[in-house]
Protein backbone atom coordinates (compact mmCIF):
# COMPACT_ATOMS: atom_id res chain seq x y z
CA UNK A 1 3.27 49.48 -200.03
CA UNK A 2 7.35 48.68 -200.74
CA UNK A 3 9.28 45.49 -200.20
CA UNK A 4 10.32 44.32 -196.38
CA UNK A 5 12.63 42.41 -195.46
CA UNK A 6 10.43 39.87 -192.87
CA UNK A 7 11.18 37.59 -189.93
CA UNK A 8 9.77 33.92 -189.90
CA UNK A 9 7.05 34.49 -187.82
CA UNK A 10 5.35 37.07 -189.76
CA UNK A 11 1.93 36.14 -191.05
CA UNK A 12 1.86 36.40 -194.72
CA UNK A 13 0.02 34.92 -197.77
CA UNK A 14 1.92 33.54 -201.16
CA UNK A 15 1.05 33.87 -204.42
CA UNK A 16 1.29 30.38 -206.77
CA UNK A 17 0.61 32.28 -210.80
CA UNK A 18 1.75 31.93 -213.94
CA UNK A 19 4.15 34.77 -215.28
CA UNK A 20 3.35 33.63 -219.46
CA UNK A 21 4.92 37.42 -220.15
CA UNK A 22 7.70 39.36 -221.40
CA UNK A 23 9.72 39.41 -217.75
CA UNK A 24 10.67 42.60 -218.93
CA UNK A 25 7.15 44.07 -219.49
CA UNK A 26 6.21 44.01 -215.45
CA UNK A 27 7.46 44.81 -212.35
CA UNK A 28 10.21 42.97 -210.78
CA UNK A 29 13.10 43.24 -208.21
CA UNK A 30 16.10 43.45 -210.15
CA UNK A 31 18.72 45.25 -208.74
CA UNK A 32 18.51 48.55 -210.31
CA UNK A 33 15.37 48.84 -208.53
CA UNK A 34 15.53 47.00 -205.14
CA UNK A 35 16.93 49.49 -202.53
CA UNK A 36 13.94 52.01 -204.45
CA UNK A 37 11.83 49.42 -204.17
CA UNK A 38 12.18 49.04 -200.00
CA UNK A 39 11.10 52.68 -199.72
CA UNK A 40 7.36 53.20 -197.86
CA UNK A 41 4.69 53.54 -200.93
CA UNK A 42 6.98 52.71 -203.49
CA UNK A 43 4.91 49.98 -204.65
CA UNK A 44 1.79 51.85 -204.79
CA UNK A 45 3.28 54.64 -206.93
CA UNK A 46 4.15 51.78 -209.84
CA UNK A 47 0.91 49.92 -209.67
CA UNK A 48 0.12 50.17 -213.35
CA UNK A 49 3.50 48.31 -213.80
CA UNK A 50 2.07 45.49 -211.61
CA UNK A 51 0.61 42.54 -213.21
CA UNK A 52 -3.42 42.62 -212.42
CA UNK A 53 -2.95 38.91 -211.19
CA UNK A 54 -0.53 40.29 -208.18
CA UNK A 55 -2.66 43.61 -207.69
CA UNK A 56 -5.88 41.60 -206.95
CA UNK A 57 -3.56 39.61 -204.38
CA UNK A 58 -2.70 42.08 -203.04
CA UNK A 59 -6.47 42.89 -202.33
CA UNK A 60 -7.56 39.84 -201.24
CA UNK A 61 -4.32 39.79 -198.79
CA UNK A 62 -5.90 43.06 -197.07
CA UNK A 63 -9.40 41.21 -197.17
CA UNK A 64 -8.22 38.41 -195.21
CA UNK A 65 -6.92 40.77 -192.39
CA UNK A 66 -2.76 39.98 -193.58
CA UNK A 67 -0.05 42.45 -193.96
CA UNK A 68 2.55 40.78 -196.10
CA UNK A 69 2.05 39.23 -199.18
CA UNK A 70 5.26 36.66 -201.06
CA UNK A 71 5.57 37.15 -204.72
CA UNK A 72 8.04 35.79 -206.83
CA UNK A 73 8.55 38.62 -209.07
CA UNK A 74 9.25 41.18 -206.45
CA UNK A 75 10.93 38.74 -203.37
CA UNK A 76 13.12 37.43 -205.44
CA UNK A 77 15.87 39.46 -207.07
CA UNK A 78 15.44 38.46 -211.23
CA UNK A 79 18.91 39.88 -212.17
CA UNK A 80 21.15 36.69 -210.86
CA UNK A 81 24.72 38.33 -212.74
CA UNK A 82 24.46 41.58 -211.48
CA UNK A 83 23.49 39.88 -207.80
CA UNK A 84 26.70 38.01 -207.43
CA UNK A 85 28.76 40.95 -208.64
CA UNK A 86 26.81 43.07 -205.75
CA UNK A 87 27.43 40.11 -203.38
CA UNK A 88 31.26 40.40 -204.50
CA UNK A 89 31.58 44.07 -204.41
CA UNK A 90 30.14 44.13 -200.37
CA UNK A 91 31.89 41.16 -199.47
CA UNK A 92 28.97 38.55 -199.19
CA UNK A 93 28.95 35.31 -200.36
CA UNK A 94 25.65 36.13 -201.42
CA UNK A 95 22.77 37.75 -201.64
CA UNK A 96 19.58 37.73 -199.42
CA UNK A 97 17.37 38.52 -202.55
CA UNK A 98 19.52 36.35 -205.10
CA UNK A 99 17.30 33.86 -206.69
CA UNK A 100 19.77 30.79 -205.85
CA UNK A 101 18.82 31.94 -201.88
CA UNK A 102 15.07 32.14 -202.87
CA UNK A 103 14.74 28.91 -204.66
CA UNK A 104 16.55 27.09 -201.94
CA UNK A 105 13.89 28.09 -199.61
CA UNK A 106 10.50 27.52 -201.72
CA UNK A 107 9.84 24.93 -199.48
CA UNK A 108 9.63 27.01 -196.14
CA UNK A 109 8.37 29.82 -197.98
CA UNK A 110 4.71 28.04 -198.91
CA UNK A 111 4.81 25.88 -196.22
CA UNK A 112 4.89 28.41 -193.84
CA UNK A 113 2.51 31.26 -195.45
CA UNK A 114 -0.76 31.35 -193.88
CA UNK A 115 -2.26 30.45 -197.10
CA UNK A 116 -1.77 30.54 -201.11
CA UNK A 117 -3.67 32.54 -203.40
CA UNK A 118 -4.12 30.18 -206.11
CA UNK A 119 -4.59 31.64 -209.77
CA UNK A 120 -5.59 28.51 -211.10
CA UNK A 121 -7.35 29.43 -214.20
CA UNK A 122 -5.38 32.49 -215.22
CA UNK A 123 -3.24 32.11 -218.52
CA UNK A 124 -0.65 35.22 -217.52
CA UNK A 125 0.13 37.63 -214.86
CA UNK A 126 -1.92 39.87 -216.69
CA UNK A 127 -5.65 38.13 -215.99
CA UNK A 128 -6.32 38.51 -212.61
CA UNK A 129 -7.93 36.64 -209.96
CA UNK A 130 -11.24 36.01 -211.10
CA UNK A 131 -14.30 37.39 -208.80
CA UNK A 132 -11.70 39.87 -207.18
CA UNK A 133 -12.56 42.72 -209.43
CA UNK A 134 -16.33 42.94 -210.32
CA UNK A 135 -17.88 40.74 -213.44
CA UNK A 136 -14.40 38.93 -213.58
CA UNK A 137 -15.92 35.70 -212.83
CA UNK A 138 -16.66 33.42 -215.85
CA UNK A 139 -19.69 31.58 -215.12
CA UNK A 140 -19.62 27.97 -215.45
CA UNK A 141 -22.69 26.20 -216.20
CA UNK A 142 -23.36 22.41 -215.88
CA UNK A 143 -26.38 21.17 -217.65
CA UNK A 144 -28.38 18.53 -215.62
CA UNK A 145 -32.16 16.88 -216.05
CA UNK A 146 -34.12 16.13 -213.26
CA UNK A 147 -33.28 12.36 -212.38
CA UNK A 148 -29.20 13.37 -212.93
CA UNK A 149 -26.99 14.39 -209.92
CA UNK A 150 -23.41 15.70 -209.98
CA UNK A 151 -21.10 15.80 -207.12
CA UNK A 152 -19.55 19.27 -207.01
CA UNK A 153 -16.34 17.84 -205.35
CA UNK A 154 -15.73 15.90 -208.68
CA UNK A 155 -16.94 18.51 -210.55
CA UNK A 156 -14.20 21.14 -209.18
CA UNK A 157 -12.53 17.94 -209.43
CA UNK A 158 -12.44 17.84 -213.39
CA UNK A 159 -11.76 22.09 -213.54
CA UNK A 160 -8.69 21.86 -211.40
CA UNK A 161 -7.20 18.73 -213.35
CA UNK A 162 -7.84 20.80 -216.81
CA UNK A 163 -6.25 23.96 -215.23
CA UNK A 164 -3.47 25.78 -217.04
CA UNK A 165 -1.66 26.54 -213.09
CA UNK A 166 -1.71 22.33 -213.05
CA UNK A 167 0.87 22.75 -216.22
CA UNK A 168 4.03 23.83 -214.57
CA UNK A 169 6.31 22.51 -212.35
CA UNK A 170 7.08 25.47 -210.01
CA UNK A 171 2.89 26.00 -209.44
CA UNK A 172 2.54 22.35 -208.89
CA UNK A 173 5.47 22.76 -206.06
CA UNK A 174 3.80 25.33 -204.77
CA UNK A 175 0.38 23.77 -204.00
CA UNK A 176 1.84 20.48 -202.49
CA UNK A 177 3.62 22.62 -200.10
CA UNK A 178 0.96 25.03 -198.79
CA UNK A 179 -0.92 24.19 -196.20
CA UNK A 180 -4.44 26.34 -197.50
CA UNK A 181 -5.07 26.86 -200.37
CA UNK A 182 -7.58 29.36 -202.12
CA UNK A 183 -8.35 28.88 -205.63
CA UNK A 184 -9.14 31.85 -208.00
């Protein structure tokens, strides 16, 4: 695993989470790392610096039969100074990585992944995607008596309104441009 640099048409899934941790405690492009980061198997050799929520992505990404996978914290260069003094230095007006670049394009970014791995209940990068990793899904009980009926519809409904990924602007972005969602 290491970071490409992809065409439009490549099939891909994006990852809408909530970071909620010290940037500096996980993995991310900056660009100290990047040109490292592009080399085959790179990725897999820092796993334990990845953030469980993008390492179960990553797994349900190979479950669903793609080969690329968006995440913010590594397709997006975090280090925004030392990219426009790079960008000087090689005489570009900018970037490809710079965040400026990458936040312009959000839109075609989600829009155009295949689908969006969703963790909708998870309060940091650190928790995972829940029922990726066995006995990581909380159960969730509803109590009902016999003459009582719930819809599940409204039900998931209720869960998604009352999710913490429903908090934040960026996430809520994110799911009104995707076209499929899957919700973790």
């Amino acid at each position: 695993m290491c970071l490409v640099e992809s065409d439009t048409r490549a099939h891909y899934a994006a990852l809408s989470y909530r970071w909620n941790v010290d940037p500096e405690s996980i993995l991310r492009t900056v660009e100290k790392n990047l040109i490292r980061l592009l080399y085959p198997g790179e990725l897999g050799r820092r796993m334990e610096q990845i953030p469980q929520t993008v390492q179960d992505a990553i797994e349900v990404t190979r479950k669903l039969g793609l080969t690329y996978l968006w995440v913010d914290a590594l397709c997006i260069l975090q280090d925004e100074g030392e990219v426009k003094q790079f960008s000087f230095e090689h005489g570009l007006s900018h970037h490809p990585y710079s965040k400026r670049i990458q936040i312009q394009a959000m839109g075609e970014i989600y829009s155009q992944a295949d689908v969006t791995l969703v963790a909708r209940d998870g309060e940091s990068a650190r928790s995972g995607l829940p029922g990726v990793r066995p006995w990581t899904r909380p159960l969730r009980c509803v109590q009902l008596d016999v003459d009582t009926a719930i819809s599940a519809e409204l039900f998931e409904s209720k869960i998604h309104r009352q999710s913490s990924w429903r908090s934040r602007g960026w996430t809520y972005q994110e799911g009104a441009l995707s076209k499929r969602l899957i919700y973790f």
